[in-house]
Structure formats: structure tokens, C-alpha cells
C-alpha atoms as a PDB file:
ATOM      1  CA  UNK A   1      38.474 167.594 -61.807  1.00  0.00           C
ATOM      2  CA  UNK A   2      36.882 170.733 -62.748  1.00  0.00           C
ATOM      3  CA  UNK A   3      39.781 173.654 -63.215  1.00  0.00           C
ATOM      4  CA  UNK A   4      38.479 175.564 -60.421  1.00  0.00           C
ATOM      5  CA  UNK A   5      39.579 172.770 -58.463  1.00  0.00           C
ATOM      6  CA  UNK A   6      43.097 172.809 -60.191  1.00  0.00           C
ATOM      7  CA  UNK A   7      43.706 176.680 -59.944  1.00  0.00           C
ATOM      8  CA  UNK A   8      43.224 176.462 -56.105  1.00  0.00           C
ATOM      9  CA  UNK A   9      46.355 173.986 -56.030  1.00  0.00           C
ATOM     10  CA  UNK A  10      48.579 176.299 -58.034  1.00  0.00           C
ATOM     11  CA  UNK A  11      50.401 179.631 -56.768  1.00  0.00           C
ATOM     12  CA  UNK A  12      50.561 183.190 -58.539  1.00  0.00           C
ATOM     13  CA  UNK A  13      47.349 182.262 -60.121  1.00  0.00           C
ATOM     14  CA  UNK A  14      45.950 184.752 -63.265  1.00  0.00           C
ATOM     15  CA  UNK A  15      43.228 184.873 -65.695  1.00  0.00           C
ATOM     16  CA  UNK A  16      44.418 185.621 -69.101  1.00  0.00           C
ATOM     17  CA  UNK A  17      41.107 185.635 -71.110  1.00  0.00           C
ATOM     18  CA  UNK A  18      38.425 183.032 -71.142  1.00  0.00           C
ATOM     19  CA  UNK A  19      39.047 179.938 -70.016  1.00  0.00           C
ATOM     20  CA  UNK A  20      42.549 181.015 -69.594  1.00  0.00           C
ATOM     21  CA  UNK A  21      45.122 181.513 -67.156  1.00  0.00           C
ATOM     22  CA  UNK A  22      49.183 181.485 -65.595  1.00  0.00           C
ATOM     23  CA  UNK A  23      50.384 180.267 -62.444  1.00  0.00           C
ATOM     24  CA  UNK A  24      53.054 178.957 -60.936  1.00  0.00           C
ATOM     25  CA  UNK A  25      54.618 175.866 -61.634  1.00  0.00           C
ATOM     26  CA  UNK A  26      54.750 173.256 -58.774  1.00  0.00           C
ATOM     27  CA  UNK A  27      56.932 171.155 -60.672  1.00  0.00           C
ATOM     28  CA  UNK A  28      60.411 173.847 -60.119  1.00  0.00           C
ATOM     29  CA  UNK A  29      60.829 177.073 -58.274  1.00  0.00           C
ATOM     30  CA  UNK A  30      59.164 179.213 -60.604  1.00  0.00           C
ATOM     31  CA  UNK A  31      59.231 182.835 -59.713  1.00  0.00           C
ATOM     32  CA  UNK A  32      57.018 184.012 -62.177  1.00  0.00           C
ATOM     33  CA  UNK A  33      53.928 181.992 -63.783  1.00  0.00           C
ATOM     34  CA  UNK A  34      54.818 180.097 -66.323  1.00  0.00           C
ATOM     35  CA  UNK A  35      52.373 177.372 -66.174  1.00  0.00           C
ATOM     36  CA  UNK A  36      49.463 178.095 -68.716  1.00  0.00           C
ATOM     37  CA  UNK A  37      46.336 176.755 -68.063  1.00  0.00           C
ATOM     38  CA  UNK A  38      42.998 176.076 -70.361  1.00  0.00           C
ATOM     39  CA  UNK A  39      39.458 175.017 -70.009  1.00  0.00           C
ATOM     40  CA  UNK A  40      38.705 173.472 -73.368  1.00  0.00           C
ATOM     41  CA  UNK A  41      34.566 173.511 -73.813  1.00  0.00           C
ATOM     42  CA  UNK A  42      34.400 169.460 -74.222  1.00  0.00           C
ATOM     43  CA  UNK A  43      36.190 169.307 -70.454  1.00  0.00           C
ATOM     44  CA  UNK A  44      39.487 168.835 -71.298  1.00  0.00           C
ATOM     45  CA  UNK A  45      41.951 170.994 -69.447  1.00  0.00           C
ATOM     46  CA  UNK A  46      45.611 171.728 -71.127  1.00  0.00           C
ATOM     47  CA  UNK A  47      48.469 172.495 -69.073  1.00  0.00           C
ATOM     48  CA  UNK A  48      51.697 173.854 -71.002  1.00  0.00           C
ATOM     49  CA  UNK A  49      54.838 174.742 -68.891  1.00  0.00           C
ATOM     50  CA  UNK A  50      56.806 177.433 -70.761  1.00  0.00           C
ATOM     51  CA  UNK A  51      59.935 176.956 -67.825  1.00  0.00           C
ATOM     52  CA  UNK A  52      60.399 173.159 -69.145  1.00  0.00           C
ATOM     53  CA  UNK A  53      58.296 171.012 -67.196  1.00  0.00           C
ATOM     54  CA  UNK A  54      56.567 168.437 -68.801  1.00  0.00           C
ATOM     55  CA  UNK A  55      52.717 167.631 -67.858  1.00  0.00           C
ATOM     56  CA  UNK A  56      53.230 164.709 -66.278  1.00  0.00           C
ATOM     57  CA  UNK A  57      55.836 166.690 -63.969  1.00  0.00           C
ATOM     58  CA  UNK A  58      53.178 169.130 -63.375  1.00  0.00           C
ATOM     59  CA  UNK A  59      51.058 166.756 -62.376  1.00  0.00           C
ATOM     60  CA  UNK A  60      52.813 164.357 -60.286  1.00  0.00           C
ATOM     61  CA  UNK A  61      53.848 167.669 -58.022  1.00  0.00           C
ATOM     62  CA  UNK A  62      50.177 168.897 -57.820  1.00  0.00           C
ATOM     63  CA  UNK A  63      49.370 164.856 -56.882  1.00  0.00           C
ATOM     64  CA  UNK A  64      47.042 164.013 -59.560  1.00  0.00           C
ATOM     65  CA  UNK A  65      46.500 161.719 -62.445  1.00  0.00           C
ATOM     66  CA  UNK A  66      46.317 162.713 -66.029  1.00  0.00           C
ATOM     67  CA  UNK A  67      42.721 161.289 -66.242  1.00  0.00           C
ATOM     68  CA  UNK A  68      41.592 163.692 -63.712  1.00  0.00           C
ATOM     69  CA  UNK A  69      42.402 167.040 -66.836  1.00  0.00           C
ATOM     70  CA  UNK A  70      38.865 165.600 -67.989  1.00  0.00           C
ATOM     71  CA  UNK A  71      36.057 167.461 -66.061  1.00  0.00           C
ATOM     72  CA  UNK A  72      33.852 165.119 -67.862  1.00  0.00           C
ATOM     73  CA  UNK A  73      34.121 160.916 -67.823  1.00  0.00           C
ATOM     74  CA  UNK A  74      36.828 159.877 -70.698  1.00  0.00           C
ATOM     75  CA  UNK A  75      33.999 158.223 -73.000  1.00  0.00           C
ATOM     76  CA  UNK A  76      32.225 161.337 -72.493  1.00  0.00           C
ATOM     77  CA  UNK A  77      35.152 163.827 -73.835  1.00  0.00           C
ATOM     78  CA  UNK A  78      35.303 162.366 -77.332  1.00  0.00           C
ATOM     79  CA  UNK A  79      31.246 164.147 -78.436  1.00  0.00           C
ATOM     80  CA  UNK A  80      31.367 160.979 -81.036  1.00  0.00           C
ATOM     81  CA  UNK A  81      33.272 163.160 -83.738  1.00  0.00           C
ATOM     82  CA  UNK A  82      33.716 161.131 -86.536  1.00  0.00           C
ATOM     83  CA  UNK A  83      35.533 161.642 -89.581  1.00  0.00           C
ATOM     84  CA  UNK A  84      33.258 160.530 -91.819  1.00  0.00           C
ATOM     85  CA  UNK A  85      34.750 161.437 -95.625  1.00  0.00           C
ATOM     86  CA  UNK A  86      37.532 163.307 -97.012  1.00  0.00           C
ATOM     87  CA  UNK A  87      35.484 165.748 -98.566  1.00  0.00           C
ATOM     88  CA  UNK A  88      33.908 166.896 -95.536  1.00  0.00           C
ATOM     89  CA  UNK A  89      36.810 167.305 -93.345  1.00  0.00           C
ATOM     90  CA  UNK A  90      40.215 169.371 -94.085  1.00  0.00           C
ATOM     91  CA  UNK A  91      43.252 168.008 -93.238  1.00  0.00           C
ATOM     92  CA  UNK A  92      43.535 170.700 -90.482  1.00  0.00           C
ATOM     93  CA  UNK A  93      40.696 169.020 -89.226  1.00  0.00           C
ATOM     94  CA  UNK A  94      41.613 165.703 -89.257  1.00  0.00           C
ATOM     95  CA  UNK A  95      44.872 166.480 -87.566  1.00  0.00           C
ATOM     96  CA  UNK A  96      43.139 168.418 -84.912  1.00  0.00           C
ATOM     97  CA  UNK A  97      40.687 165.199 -84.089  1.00  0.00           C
ATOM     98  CA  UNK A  98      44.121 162.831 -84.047  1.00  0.00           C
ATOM     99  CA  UNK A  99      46.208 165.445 -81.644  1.00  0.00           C
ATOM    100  CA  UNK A 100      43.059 165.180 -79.411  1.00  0.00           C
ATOM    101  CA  UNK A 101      42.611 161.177 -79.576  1.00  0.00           C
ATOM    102  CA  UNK A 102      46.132 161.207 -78.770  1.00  0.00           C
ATOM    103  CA  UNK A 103      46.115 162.878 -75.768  1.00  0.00           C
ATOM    104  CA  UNK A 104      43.684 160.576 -74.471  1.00  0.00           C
ATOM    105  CA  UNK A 105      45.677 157.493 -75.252  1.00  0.00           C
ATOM    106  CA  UNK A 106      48.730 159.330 -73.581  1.00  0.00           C
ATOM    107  CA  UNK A 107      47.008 159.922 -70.137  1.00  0.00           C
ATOM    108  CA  UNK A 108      45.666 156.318 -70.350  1.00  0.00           C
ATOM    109  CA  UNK A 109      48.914 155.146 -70.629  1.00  0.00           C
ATOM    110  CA  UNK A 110      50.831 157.554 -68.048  1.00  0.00           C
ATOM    111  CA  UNK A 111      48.019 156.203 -65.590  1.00  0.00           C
ATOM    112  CA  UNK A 112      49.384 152.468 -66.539  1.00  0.00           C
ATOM    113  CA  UNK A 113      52.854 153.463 -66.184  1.00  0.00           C
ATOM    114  CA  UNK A 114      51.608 154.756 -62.789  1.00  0.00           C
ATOM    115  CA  UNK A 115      49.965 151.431 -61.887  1.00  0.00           C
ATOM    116  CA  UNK A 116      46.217 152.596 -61.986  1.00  0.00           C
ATOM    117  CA  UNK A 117      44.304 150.264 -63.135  1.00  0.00           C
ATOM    118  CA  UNK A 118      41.678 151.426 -65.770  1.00  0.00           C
ATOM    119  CA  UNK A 119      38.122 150.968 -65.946  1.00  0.00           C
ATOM    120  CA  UNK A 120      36.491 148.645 -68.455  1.00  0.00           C
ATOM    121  CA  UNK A 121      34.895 152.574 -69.907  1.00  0.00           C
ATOM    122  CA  UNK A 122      38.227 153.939 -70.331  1.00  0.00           C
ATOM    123  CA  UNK A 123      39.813 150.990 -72.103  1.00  0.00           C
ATOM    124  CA  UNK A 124      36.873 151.122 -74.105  1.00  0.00           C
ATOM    125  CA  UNK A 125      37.402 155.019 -74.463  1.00  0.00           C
ATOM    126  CA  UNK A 126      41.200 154.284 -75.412  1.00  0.00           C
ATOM    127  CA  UNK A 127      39.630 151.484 -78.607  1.00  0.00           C
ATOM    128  CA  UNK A 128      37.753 154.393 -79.696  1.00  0.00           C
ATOM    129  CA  UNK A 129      40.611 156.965 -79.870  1.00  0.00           C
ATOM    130  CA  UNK A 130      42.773 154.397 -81.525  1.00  0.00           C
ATOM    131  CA  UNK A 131      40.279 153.896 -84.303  1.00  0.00           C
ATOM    132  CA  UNK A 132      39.552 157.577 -84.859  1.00  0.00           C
ATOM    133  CA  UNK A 133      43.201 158.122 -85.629  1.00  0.00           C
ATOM    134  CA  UNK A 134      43.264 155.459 -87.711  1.00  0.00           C
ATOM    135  CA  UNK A 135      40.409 156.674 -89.677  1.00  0.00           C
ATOM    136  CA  UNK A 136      41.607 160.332 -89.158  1.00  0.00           C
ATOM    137  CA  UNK A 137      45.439 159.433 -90.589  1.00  0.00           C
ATOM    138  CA  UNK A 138      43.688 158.027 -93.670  1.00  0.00           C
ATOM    139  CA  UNK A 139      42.476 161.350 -94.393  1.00  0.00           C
ATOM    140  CA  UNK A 140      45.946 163.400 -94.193  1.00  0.00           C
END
């Protein structure tokens, strides 16, 4: 889903800076946006409800799946970052890559939980996460 396509679902929609904006929350009567909303450059789109709701709340109300925050294919979001040696990568770094992995083992499994059932590319997407944060958690 490209976040175009998301904004038009929400209410109370506005920009705040690049790739950036509030709305609404569909998942409780929100009378003033406090749904944050970002485009992330590799596709990704973060939702953050500052009223309480969890994403998956947010999504179930707006009828869509977690997969669907990636404007690109999940085996496509990852750009094959590797980390390859401590020396090259800070911590910061390393934590950053595993916070991202993450994510995309969490909407896999939400989807489960759901009863999709997942393509042979996204279980092979969710292999690949698990292995960069195992690498990644070496390096912290």
C-alpha cells in the first residue's frame, strides 16, 4: 500500500514535514490527531498512536493487514543490509537493523494470528530477518 493510499482512509489528516503526518485515529473517537504517520525511504510505513492504540488496532479498524505498511514486496524492504563485522558497524547500528528485522517478523506473525496464509517469499523474507538479528545481536 503506498501511504497516499493510507492517508485517504484516515480523518483530520496533516503533513508534519516530509514524509510525515497526524490524523485521526480509527481505532477510538479521537478528537484531535493523534495517529502519526511515516513514509520510511525503503517503503516501510510506521504508524504510532499517541491516544493508546496499538498498530494492530489501527489497522484492523482501517481493514488492512500489517504486510500491506510495505509499499514495496517484504523481500524487497530488507536492501540486503548485512552486518558484516563489528568494526564496521556501531552498536546503534546494529540495534537499528534488529528493531527493523523485527518488525517484519511481527507483521508476519500478526498476519498468522489473522489466518493469512504467507507466501513461500515472505517466509523466506521472515528466515532472513531472523538471521540478521542473530548476526546483528552478536554485535551488541
Amino acid at each position: 500500500m503506498h501511504v497516499q493510499d493510507l492517508l485517504a482512509r484516515l480523518q483530520g489528516v496533516h503533513t508534519r514535514g516530509p514524509s510525515r503526518w497526524v490524523a485521526r485515529c480509527p481505532a477510538h473517537k479521537d478528537r484531535s490527531p493523534s495517529l502519526s504517520i511515516r513514509a520510511e525511504a525503503d517503503g516501510l510505513i510506521l504508524l504510532h498512536d499517541f491516544g493508546g492504540c496499538d498498530v494492530f488496532q489501527v489497522l484492523e479498524a482501517l481493514n488492512i493487514s500489517a504486510s500491506e505498511l510495505f509499499t514495496k514486496p517484504l523481500q524487497a524492504a530488507h536492501h540486503g543490509r548485512r552486518i558484516a563485522h563489528p568494526h564496521q558497524h556501531a552498536a546503534s547500528d546494529a540495534l537499528r537493523v534488529m528493531s527493523r528485522e523485527a518488525l517484519v517478523l511481527i507483521f508476519a506473525a500478526n498476519d498468522l494470528a489473522a489466518g493469512v496464509i504467507l507466501s513461500p517469499q515472505t517466509r523466506a523474507r521472515m528466515l532472513e530477518a531472523a538471521l540478521t538479528i542473530r548476526g546483528a545481536a552478536r554485535l551488541v
